[in-house]
Protein backbone atom coordinates (compact mmCIF):
# COMPACT_ATOMS: atom_id res chain seq x y z
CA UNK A 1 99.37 133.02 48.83
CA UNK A 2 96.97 132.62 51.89
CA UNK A 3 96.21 129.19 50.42
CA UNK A 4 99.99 128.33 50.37
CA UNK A 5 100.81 129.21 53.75
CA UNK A 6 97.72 127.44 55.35
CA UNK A 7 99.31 124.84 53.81
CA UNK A 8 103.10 124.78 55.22
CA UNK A 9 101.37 125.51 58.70
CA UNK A 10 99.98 121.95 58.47
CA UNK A 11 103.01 121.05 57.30
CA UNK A 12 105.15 121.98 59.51
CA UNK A 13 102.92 120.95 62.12
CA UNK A 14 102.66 117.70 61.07
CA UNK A 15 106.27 117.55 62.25
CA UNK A 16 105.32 118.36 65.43
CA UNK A 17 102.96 115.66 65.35
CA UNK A 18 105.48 113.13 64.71
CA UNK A 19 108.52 114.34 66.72
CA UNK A 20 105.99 114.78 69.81
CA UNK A 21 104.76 110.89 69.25
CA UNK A 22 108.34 109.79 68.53
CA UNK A 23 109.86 111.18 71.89
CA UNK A 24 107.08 111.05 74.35
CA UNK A 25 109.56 108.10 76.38
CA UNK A 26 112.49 110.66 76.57
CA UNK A 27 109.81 113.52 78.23
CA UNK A 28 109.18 110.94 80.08
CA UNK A 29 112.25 110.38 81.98
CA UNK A 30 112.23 113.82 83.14
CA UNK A 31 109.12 113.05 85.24
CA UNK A 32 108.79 111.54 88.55
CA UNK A 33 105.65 110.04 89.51
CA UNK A 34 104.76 109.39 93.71
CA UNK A 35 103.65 106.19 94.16
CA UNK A 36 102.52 106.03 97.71
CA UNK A 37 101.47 102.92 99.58
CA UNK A 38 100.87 101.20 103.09
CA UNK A 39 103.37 98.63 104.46
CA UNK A 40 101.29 95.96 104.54
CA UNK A 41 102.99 92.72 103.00
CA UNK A 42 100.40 93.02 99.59
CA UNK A 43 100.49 96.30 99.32
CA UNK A 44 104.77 96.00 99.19
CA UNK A 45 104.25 93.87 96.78
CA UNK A 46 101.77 95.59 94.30
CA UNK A 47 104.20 98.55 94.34
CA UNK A 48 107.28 96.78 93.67
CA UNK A 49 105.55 94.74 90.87
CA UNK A 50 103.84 97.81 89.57
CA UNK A 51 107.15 100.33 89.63
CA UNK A 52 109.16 98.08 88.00
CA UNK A 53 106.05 98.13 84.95
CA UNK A 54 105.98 101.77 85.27
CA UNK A 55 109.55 101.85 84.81
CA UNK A 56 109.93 99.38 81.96
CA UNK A 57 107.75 101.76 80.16
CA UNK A 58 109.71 104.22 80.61
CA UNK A 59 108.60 106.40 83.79
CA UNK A 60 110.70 107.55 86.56
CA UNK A 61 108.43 106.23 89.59
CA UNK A 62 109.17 106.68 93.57
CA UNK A 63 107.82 104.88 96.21
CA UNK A 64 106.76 106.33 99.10
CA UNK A 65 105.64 104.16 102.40
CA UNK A 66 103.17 106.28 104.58
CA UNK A 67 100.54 105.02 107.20
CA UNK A 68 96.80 105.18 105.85
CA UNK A 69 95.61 108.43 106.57
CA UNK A 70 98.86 110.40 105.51
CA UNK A 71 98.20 108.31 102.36
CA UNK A 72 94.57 109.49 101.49
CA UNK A 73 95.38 112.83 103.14
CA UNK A 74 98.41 113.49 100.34
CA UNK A 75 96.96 111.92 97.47
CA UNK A 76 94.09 114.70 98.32
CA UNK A 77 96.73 117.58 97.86
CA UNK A 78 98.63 116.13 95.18
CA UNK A 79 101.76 115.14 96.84
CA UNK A 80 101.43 112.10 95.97
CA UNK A 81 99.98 110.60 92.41
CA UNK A 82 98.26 106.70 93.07
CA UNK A 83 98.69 103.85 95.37
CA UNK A 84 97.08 100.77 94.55
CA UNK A 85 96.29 99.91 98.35
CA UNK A 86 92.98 100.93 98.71
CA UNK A 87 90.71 98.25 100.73
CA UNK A 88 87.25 98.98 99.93
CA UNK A 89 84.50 98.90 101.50
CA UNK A 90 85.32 98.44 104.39
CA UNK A 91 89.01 98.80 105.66
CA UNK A 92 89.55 102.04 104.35
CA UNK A 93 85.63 103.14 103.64
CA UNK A 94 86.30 105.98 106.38
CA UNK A 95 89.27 107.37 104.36
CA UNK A 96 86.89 107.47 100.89
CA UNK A 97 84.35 109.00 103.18
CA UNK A 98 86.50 112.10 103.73
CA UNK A 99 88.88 112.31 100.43
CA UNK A 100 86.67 110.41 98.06
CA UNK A 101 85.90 113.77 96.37
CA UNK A 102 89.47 114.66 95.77
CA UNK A 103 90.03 111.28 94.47
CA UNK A 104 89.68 108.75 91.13
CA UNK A 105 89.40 105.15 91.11
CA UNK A 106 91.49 103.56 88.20
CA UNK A 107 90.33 100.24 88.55
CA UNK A 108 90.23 97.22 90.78
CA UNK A 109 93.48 95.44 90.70
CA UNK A 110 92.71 92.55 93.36
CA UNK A 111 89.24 91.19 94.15
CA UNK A 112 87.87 88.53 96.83
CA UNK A 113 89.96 90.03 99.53
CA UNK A 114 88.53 90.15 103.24
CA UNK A 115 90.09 90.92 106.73
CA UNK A 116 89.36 89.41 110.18
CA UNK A 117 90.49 87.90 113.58
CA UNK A 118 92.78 85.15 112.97
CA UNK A 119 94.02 82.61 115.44
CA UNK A 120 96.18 79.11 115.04
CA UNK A 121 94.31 75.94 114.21
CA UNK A 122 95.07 74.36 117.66
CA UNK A 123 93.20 77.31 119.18
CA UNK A 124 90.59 76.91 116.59
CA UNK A 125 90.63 73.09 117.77
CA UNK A 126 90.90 74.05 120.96
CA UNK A 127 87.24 75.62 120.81
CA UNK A 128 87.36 79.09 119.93
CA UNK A 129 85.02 79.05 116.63
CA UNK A 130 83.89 82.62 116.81
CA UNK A 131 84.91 86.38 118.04
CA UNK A 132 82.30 85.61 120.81
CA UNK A 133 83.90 82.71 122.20
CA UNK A 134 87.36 84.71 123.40
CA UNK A 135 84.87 86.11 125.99
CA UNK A 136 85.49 82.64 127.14
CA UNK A 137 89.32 82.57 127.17
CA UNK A 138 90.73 85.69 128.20
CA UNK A 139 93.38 83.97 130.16
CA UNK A 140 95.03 81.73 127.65
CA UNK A 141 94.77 84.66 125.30
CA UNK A 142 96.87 87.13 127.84
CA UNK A 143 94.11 89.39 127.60
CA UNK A 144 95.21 90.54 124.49
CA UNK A 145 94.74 90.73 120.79
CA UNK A 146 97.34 91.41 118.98
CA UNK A 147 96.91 93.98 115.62
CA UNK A 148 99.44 96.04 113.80
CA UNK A 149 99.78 99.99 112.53
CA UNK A 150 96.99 102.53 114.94
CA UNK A 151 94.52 104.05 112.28
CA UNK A 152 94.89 101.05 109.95
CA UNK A 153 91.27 99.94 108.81
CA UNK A 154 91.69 96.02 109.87
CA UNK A 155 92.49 98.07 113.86
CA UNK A 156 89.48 99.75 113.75
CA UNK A 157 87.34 96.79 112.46
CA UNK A 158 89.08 95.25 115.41
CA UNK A 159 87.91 98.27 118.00
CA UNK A 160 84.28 97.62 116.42
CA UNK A 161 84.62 93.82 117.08
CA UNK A 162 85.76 94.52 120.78
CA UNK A 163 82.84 97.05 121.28
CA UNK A 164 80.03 94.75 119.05
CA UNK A 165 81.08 91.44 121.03
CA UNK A 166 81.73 92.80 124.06
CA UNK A 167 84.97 91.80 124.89
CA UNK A 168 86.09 93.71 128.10
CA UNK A 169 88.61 91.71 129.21
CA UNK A 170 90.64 92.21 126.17
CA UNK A 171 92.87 94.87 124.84
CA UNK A 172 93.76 95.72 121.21
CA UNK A 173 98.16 96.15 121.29
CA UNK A 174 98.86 97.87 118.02
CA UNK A 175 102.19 97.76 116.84
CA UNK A 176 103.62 96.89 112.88
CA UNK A 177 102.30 94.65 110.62
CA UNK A 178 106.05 92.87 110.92
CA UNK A 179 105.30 93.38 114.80
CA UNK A 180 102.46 91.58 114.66
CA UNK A 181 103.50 88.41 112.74
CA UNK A 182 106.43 88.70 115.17
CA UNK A 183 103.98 87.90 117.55
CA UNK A 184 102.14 85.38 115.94
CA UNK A 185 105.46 83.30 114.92
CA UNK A 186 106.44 83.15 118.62
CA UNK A 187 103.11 82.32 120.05
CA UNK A 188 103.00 79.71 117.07
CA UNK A 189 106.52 78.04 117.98
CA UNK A 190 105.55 77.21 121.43
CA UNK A 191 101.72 76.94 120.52
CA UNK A 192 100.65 79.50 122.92
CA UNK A 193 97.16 81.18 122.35
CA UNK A 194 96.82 84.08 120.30
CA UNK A 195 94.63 86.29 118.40
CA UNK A 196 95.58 89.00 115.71
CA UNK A 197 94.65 91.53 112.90
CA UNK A 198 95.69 89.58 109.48
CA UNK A 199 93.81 89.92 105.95
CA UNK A 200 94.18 87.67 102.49
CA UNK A 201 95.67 87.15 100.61
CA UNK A 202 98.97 87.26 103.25
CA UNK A 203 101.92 84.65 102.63
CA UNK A 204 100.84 83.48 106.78
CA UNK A 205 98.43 81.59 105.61
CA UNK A 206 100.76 79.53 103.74
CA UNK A 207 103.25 79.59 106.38
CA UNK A 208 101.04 78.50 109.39
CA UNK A 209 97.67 76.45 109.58
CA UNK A 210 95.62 79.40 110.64
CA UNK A 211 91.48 79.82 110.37
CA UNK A 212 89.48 82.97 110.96
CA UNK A 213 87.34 83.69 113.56
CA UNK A 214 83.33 83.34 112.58
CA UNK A 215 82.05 86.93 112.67
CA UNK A 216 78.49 86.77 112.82
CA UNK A 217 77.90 90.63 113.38
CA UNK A 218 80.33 91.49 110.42
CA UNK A 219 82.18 93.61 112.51
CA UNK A 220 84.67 93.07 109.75
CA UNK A 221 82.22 93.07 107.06
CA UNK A 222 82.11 90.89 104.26
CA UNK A 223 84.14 90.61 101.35
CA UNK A 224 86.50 93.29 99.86
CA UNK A 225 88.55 94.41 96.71
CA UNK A 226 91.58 96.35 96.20
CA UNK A 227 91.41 99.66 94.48
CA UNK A 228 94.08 101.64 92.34
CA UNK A 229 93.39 105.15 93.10
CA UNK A 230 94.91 108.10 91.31
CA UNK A 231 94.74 112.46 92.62
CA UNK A 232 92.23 114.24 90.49
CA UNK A 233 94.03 115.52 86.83
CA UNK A 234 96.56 112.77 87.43
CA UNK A 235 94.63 110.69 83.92
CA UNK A 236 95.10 114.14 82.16
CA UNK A 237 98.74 114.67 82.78
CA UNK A 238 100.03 111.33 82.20
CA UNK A 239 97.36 109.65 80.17
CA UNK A 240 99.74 106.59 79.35
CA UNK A 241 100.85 106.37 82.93
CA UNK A 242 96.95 106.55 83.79
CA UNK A 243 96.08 103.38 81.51
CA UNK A 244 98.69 100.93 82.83
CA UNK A 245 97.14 101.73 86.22
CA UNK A 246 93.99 100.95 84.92
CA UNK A 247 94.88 98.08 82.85
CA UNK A 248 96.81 96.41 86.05
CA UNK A 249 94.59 93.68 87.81
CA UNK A 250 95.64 90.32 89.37
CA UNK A 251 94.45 87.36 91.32
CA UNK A 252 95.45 86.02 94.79
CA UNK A 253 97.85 83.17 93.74
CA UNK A 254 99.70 86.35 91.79
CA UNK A 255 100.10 88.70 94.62
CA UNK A 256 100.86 85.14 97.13
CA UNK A 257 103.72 84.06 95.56
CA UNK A 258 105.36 87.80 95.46
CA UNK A 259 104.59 87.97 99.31
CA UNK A 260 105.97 84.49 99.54
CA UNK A 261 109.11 85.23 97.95
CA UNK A 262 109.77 88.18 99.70
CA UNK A 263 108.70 87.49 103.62
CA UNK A 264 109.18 83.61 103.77
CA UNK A 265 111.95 83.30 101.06
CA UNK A 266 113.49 86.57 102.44
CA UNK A 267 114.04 87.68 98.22
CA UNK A 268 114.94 91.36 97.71
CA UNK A 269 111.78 92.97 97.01
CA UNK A 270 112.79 94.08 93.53
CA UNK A 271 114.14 90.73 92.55
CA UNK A 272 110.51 89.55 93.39
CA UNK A 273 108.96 91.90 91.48
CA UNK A 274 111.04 91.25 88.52
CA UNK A 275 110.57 87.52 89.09
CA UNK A 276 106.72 88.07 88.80
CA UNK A 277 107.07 90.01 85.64
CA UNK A 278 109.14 87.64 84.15
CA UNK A 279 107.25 84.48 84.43
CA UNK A 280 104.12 86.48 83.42
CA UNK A 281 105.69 89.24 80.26
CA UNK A 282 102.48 88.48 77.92
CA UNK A 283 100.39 90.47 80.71
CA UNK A 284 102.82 92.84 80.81
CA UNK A 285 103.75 93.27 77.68
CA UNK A 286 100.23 93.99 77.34
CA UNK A 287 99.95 96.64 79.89
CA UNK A 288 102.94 98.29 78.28
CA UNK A 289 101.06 98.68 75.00
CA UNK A 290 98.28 100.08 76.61
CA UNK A 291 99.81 102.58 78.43
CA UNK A 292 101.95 103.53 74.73
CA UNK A 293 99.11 103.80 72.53
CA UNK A 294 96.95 106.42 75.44
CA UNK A 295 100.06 108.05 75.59
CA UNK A 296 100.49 108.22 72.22
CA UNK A 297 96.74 109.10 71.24
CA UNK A 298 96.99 111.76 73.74
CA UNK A 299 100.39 113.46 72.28
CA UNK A 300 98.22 113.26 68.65
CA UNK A 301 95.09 114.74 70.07
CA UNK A 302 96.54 117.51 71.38
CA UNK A 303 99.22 118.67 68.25
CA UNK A 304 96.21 117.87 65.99
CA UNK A 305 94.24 121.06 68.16
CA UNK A 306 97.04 123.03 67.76
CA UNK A 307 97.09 122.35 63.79
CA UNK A 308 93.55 123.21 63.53
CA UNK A 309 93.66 126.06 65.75
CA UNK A 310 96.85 127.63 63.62
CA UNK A 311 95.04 127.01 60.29
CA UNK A 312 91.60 128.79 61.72
């Protein structure tokens, strides 16, 4: 008798088993996952390209746009679940430094990325080679440089580069990133001297001829990757979720031509995102898989400890 029901509780939970694996995309639905991020023109893309993923697989995703610290700060608490805009080790080092602890890296989705002092090539021509040489120049330059959000890593490389090169005549006018390239298009159009905050990838470099300033005391350090970064016991809760993050990694001339169709081709951001996907669904497809089969291999694990913990 003992024998017999030991064996319908296996049964029956073997059921469970299935029904769990067969409607883990209907639970979740019923989820929503924060996907927070910086406004920065790669960073709008990643999260467009990556919600629409996360979506396709069958998660209920919202992005949420927050300046850097806020970001780090709720992804700390839990208010928000990943971004994927995490410059290290540099532009955001000072953010890991205080909420590294309370965080997880995923995975690298973008390497060989670097940020710097960036001026037109006819200033370039026109002599200035280094961060040094605007010591020379303060004039043409309006005793200015131009950078975008207050607290964003690339403005306080910047306030090291003032300090480390002594630039006294100049001062740092933060604004937006979309400020900034305001800035940079006008000064451009009428070939006027100008220096500002800008990283790369970033669709400007396509758009204008533009060179970096030589940084000789790496005031902006050297070069950088892009992190995907989750709160701690996100991996647990949403193990598929987790592995798509982890699984999601591309190159330059990926990210580029999302930017470009977005800021230069002024495409809706989604439409861009979808474009991407589209002309790349192997990868994707891929990622998808991924994220079924942890999610999947999760839902198993854990009816397969409640089977064994029923028949003990």
């Amino acid at each position: 008798m003992e024998k017999n029901k030991k064996i319908l509780v296996v049964a029956v939970a073997a059921v469970v088993v299935v029904a769990a694996v067969a409607g883990i995309f209907l639970m979740k639905d019923e989820e929503k996952l924060q996907f927070g991020y910086v406004t920065w023109d790669g960073e709008i893309s990643s999260t467009n390209v990556l919600t629409l993923i996360l979506q396709e697989a069958g998660y209920n995703v919202e992005m949420i746009s927050v300046d850097a610290g806020p970001l780090y700060n709720r992804l700390a608490e839990g208010d928000l679940d990943f971004t994927t805009s995490t410059w290290m080790p540099i532009t955001h080092g000072t953010y890991w430094e205080q909420y590294g602890d309370e965080l997880e890296v995923a995975g690298t989705n973008l390497e060989g990325v670097k940020i710097g002092m960036v001026v037109p090539k006819y200033v370039y021509d026109g002599g200035v080679h280094t961060i040094s040489d605007l010591n020379d120049y303060s004039d043409k330059f309006k005793d200015r440089i131009v950078g975008i959000e207050p607290g964003a890593g690339v403005v306080e490389a910047t306030e090291r580069a003032i300090n480390d090169y002594d630039l006294k005549e100049y001062e740092l006018q933060t604004s937006s990133s979309a400020g900034m390239l305001a800035e940079l298009k006008k000064a451009y159009d009428k070939e006027e001297w100008i220096a500002v905050t800008l990283w790369s990838p970033h669709w400007a470099f396509e758009e204008w001829d533009l060179e970096y300033l030589e940084d000789p005391k790496t005031s902006y350090g050297e070069e950088e990757h892009v992190e995907t970064v989750t709160r701690i016991g996100f991996a647990d809760e949403h193990p598929g979720a987790y592995a798509i993050l982890e699984a999601f990694e591309w190159t330059d001339e990926d990210i580029e031509s999302v930017m470009y169709d977005i800021f230069v081709e002024k495409m809706n951001e989604e439409e861009a995102a979808q474009k991407w996907i589209d002309a790349n669904r192997d990868r994707v497809d891929e990622w998808i898989d991924i994220g079924k089969e942890a999610e999947e291999q999760a839902t198993e694990s854990k009816a397969a400890a409640q089977i064994m913990a029923r028949v003990a």
